[in-house]
N, C-alpha and C. Protein backbone atom coordinates (compact mmCIF):
# COMPACT_ATOMS: atom_id res chain seq x y z
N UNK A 1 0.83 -1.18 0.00
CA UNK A 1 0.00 0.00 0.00
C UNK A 1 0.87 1.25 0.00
N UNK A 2 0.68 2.36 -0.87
CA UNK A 2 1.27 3.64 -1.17
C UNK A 2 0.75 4.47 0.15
N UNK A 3 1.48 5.23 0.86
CA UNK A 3 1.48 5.92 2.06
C UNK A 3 0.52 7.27 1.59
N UNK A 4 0.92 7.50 0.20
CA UNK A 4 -0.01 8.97 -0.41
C UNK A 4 -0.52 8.28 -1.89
N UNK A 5 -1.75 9.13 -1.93
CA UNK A 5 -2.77 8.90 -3.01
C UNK A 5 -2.03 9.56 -4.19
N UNK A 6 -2.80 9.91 -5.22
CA UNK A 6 -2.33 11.07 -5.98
C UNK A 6 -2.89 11.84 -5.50
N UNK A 7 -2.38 13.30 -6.04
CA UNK A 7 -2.62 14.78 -5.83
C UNK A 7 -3.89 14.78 -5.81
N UNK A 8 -4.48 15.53 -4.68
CA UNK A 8 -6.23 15.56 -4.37
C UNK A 8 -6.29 16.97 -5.43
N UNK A 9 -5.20 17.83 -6.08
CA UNK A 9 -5.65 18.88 -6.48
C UNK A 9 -5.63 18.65 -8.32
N UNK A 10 -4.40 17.89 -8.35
CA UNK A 10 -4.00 18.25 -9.78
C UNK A 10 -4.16 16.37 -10.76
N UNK A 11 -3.52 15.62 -9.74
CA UNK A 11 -3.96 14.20 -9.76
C UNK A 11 -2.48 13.86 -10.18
N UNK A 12 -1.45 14.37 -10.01
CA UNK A 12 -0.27 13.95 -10.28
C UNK A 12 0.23 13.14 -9.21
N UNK A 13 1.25 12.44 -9.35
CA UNK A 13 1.97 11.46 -8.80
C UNK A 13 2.46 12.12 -7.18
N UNK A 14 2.32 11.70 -6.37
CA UNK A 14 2.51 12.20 -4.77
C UNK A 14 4.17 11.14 -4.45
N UNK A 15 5.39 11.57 -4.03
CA UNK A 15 6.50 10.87 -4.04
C UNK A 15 7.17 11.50 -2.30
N UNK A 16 7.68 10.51 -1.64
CA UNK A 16 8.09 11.05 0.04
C UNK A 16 9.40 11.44 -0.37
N UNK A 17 9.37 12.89 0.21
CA UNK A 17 10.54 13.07 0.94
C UNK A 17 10.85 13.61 2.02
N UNK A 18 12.30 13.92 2.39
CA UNK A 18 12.25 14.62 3.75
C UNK A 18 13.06 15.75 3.71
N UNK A 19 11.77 16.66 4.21
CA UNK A 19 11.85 18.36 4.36
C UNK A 19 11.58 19.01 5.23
N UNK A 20 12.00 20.16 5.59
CA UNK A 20 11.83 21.12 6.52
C UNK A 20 10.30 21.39 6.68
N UNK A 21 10.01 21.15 7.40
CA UNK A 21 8.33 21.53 7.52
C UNK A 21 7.93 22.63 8.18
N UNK A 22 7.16 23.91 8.15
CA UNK A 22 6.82 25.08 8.78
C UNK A 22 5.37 24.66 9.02
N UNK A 23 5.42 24.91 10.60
CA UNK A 23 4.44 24.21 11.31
C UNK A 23 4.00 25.35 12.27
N UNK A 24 3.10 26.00 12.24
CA UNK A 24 2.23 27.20 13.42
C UNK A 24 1.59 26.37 14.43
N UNK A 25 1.86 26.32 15.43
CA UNK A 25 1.29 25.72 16.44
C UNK A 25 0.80 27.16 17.66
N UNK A 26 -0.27 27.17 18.30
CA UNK A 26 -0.41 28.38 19.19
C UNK A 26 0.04 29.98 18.97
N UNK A 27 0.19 30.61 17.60
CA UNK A 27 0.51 31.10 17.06
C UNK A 27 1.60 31.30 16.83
N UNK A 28 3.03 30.57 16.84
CA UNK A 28 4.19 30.47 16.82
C UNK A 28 4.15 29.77 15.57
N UNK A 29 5.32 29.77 15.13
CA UNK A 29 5.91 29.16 13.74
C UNK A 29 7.05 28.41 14.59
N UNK A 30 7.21 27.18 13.70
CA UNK A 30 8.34 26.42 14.07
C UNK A 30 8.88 25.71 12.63
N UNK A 31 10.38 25.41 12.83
CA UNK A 31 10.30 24.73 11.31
C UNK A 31 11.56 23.51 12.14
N UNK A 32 10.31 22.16 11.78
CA UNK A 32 10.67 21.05 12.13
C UNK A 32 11.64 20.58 10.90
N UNK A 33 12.78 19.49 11.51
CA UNK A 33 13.84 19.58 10.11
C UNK A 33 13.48 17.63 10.01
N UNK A 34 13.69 17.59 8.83
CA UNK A 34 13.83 15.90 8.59
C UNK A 34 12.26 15.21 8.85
N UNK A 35 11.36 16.07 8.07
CA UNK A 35 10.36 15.60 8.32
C UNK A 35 9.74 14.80 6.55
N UNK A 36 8.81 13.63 6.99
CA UNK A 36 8.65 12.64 6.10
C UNK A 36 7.25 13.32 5.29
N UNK A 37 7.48 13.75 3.75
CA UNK A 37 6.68 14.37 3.33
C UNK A 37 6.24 14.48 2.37
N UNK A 38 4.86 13.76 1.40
CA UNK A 38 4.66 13.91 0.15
C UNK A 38 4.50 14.81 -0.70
N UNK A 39 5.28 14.54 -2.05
CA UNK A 39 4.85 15.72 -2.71
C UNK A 39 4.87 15.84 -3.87
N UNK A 40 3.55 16.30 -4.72
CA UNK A 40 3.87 16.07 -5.75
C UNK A 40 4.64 16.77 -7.04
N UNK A 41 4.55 15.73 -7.83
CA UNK A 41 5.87 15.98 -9.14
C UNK A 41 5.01 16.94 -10.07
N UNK A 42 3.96 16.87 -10.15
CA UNK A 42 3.68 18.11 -10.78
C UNK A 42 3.31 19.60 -10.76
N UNK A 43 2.56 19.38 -9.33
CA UNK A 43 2.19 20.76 -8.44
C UNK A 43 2.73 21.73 -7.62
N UNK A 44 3.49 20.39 -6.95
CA UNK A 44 4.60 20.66 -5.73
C UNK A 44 3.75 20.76 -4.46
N UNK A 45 2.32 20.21 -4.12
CA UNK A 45 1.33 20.56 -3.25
C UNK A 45 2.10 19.42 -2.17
N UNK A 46 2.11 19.70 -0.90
CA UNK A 46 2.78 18.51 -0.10
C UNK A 46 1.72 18.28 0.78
N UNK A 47 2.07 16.63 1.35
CA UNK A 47 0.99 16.22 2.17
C UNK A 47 1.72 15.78 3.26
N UNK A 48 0.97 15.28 4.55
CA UNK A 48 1.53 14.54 5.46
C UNK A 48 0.50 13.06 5.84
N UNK A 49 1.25 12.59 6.17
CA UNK A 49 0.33 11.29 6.67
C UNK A 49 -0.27 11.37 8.23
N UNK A 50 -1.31 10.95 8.57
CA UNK A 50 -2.26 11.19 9.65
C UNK A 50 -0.93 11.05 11.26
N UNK A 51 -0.23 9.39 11.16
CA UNK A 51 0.75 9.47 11.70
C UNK A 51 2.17 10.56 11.97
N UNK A 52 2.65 11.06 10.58
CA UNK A 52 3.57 11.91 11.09
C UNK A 52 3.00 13.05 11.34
N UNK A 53 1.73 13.67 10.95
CA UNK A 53 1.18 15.02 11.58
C UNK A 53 1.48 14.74 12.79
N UNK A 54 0.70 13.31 13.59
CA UNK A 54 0.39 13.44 15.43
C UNK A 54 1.69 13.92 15.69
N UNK A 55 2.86 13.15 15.09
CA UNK A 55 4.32 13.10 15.49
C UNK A 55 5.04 14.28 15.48
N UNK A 56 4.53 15.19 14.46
CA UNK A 56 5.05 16.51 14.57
C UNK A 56 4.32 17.83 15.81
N UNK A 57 3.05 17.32 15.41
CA UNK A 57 1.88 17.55 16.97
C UNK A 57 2.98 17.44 17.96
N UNK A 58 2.88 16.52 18.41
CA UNK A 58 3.30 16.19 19.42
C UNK A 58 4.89 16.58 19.59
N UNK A 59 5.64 16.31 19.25
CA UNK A 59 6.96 17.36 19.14
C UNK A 59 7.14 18.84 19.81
N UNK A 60 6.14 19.45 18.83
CA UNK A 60 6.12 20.77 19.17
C UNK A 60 4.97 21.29 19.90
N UNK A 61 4.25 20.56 20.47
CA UNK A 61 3.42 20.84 22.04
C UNK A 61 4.73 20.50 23.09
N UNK A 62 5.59 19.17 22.74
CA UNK A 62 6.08 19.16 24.26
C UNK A 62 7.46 20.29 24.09
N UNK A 63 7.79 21.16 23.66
CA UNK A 63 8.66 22.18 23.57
C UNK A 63 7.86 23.29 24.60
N UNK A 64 8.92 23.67 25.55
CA UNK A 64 8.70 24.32 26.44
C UNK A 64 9.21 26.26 25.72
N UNK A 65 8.22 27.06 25.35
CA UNK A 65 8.62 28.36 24.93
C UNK A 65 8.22 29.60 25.88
């Protein structure tokens, strides 16, 4: 089973990699590094999977600011 569909926008091919992700949590910006991330080859629209969202969730709730 493929972790990403195709593109919900354009219908192109969705491919993982790992990128810097800019993530607003409580009105702060954070930019998580080495994060697992689809994206596609024709749009460039990126997705995350239900799992690494919680994982990034959760990351940057337990950061004390």
């Amino acid at each position: 089973m493929k972790p990403y569909d195709d593109c919900r926008y354009c219908g192109g091919t969705v491919d993982e990699r790992r990128e810097q992700l800019d993530y607003r949590f409580r009105g702060k910006l954070y930019l998580v590094e080495n994060v697992a991330v689809g994206v596609c080859s024709q749009c460039g629209e990126r997705f995350l999977t239900a799992a690494v969202a919680k994982q990034v969730e959760a990351a940057v709730s337990s950061l004390k600011a």
